[in-house]
Protein backbone atom coordinates (compact mmCIF):
# COMPACT_ATOMS: atom_id res chain seq x y z
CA UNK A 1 -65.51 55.58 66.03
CA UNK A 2 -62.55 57.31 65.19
CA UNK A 3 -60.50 58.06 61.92
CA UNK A 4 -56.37 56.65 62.61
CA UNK A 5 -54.29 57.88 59.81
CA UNK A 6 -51.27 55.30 60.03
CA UNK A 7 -47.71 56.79 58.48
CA UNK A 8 -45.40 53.58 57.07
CA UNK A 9 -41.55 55.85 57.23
CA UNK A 10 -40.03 52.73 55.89
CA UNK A 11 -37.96 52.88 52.46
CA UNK A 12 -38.25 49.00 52.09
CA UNK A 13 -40.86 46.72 50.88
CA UNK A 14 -41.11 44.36 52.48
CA UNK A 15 -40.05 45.60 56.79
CA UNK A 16 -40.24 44.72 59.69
CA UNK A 17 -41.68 48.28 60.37
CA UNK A 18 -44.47 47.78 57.41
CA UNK A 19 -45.39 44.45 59.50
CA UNK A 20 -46.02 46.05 63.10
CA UNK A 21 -47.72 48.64 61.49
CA UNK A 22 -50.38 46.81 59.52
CA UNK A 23 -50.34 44.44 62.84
CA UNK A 24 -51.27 47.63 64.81
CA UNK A 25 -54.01 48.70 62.00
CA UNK A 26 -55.39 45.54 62.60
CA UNK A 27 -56.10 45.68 66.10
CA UNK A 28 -57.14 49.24 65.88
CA UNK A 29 -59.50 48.42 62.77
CA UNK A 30 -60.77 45.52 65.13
CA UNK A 31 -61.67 48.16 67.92
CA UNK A 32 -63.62 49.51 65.29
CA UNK A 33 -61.62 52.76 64.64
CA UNK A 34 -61.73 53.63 60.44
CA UNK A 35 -57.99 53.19 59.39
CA UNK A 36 -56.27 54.69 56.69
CA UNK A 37 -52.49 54.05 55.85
CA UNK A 38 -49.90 56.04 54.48
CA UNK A 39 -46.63 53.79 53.04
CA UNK A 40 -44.58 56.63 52.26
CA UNK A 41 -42.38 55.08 49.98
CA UNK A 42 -45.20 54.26 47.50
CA UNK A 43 -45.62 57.91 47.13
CA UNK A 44 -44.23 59.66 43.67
CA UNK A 45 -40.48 59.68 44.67
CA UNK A 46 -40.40 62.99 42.67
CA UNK A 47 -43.60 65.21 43.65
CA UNK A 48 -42.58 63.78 47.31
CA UNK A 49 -38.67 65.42 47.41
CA UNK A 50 -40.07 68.57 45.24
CA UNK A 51 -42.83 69.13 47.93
CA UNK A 52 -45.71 68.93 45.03
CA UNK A 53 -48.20 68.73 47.39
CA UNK A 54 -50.97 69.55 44.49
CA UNK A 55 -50.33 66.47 42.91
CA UNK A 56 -52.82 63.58 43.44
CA UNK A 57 -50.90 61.00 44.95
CA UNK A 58 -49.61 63.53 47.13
CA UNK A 59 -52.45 65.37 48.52
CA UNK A 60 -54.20 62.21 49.14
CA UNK A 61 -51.84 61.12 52.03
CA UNK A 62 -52.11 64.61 53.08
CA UNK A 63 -55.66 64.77 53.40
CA UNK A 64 -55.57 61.11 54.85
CA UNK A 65 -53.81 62.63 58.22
CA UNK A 66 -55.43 65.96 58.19
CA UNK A 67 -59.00 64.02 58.44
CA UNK A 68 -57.88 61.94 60.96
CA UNK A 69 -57.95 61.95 64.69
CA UNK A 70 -54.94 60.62 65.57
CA UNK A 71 -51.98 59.39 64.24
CA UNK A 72 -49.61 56.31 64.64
CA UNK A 73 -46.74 57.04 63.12
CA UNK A 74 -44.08 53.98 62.17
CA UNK A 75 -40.16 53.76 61.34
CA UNK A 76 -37.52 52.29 61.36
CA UNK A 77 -34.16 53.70 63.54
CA UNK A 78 -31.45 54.18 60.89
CA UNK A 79 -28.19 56.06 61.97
CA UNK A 80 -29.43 57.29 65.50
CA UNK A 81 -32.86 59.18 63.95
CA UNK A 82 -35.92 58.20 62.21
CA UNK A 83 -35.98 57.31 57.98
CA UNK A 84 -35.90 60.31 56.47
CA UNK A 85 -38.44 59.59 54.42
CA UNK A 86 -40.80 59.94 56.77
CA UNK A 87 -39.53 63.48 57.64
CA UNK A 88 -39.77 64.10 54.08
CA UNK A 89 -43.60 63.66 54.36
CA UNK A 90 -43.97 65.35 57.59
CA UNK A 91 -42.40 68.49 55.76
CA UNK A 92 -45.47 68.50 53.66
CA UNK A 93 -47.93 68.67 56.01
CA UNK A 94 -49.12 71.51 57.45
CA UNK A 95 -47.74 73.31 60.58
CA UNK A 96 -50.89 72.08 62.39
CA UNK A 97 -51.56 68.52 61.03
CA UNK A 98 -51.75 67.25 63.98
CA UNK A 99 -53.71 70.00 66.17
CA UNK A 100 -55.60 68.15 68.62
CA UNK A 101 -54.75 64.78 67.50
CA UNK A 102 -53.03 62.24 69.50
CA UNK A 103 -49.96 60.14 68.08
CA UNK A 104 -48.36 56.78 68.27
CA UNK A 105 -44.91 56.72 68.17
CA UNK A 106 -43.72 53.06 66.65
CA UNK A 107 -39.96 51.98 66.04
CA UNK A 108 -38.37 49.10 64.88
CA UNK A 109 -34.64 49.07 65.33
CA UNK A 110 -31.78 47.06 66.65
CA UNK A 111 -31.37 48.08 70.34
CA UNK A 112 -33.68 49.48 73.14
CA UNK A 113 -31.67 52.81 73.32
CA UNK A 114 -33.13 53.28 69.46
CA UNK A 115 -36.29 55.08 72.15
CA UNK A 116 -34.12 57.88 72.91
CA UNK A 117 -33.69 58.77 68.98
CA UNK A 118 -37.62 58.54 68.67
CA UNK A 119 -37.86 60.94 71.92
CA UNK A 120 -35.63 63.16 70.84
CA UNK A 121 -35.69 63.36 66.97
CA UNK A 122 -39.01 62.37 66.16
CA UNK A 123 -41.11 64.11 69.30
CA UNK A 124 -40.18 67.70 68.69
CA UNK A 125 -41.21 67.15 64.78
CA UNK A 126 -44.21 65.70 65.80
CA UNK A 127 -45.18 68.46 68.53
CA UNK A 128 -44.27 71.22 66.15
CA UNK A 129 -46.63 69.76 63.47
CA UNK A 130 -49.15 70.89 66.54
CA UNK A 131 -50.21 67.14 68.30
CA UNK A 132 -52.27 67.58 71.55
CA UNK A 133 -50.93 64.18 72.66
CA UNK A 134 -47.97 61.82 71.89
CA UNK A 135 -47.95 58.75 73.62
CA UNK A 136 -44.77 57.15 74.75
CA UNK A 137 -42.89 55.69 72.35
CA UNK A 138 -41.95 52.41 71.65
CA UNK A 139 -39.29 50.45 69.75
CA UNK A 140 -39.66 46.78 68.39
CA UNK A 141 -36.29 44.82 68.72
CA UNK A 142 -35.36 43.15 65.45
CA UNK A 143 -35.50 39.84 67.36
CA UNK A 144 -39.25 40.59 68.12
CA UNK A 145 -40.26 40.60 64.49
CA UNK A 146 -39.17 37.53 62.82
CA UNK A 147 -38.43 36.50 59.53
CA UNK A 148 -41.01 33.23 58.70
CA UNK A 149 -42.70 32.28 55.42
CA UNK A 150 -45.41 34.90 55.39
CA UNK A 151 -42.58 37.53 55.52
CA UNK A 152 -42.27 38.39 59.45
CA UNK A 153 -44.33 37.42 62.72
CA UNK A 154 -44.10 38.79 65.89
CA UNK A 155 -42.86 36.84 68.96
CA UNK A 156 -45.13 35.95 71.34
CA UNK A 157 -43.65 38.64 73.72
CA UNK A 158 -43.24 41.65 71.14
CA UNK A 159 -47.39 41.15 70.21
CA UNK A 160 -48.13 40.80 73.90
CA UNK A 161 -46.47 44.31 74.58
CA UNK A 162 -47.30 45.81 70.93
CA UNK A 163 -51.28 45.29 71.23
CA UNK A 164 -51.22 46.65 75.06
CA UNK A 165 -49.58 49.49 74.08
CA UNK A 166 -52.51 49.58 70.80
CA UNK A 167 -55.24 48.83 73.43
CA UNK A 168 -53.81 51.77 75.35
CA UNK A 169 -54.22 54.00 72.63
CA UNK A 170 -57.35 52.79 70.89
CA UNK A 171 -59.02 53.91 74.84
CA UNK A 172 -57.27 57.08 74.64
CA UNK A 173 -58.54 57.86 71.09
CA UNK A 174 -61.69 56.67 71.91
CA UNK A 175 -62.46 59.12 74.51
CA UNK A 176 -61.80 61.96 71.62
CA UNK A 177 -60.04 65.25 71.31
CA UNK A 178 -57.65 66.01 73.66
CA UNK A 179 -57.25 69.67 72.46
């Protein structure tokens, strides 16, 4: 099957964003898709803002999205636009990254109007970084992942729509390059 490199934009340990992610690895590992993931924030604060892209840590996650296929990419909304720590990594990567790869846009954020930031702040990155295909994007309402002993859960409704949407793209992934 296919390589999914998954990017983790969120600056906090643990997050509601760092939860749906590894949810969606799940189900994608489960369709039997080889996942690797990228928390950004565990990356070398340092060689990350200085753009040391020789250093180990550092070229690792690099060479974790340029061997994959496709790409989910996960943040939260802060101020209107994604973490900017996440477009602190995608400044790394090379201007065609994401040549003939498709992409998962994920969000996790407080309203449903947090899509429009994704669509319009984190699209145009992504599409300059060169990706054949983004799929819609989607934000997860706070009130969709909850806080419970484990750290969060999903609702019952928010893991209904989040693995359709990961079904969705696991097919579309699974029929191969799109470029």
């Amino acid at each position: 099957m296919s390589k999914i490199a998954i990017l983790v934009g969120s600056p906090s340990s643990p997050s509601r964003t760092a939860y749906v992610a590894a949810h969606v690895g799940e189900q994608l590992a489960r369709a039997g898709h080889e996942v690797a993931r990228v928390d950004v924030r565990d990356l070398p604060a340092e060689d990350l803002l200085r753009a040391h892209t020789s250093a180990p840590e550092i070229a690792r996650a690099v060479a974790a999205v340029e061997a994959a296929d496709a790409v989910v990419v996960a943040t939260p909304v802060y101020k209107a636009s994604f973490a900017g720590l996440l477009k602190v990594f995608l400044d790394l990567l090379p201007q065609s990254a994401f040549a003939g790869k498709s992409v998962l846009m994920l969000a996790t954020g407080g309203a449903s109007a947090h899509v429009l930031a994704i669509d319009y702040a984190l699209r145009p990155v992504l599409m300059a970084l060169g990706a054949t295909h983004v799929a819609p994007a989607w934000v997860i309402l706070e009130q969709g992942v909850v806080k419970s002993d484990a750290g969060y859960e999903l609702t019952a409704d928010a893991a209904s729509k989040l693995d359709e949407m990961t079904s969705r793209f696991a097919r579309v992934v699974s029929l191969g390059p799109l470029g």
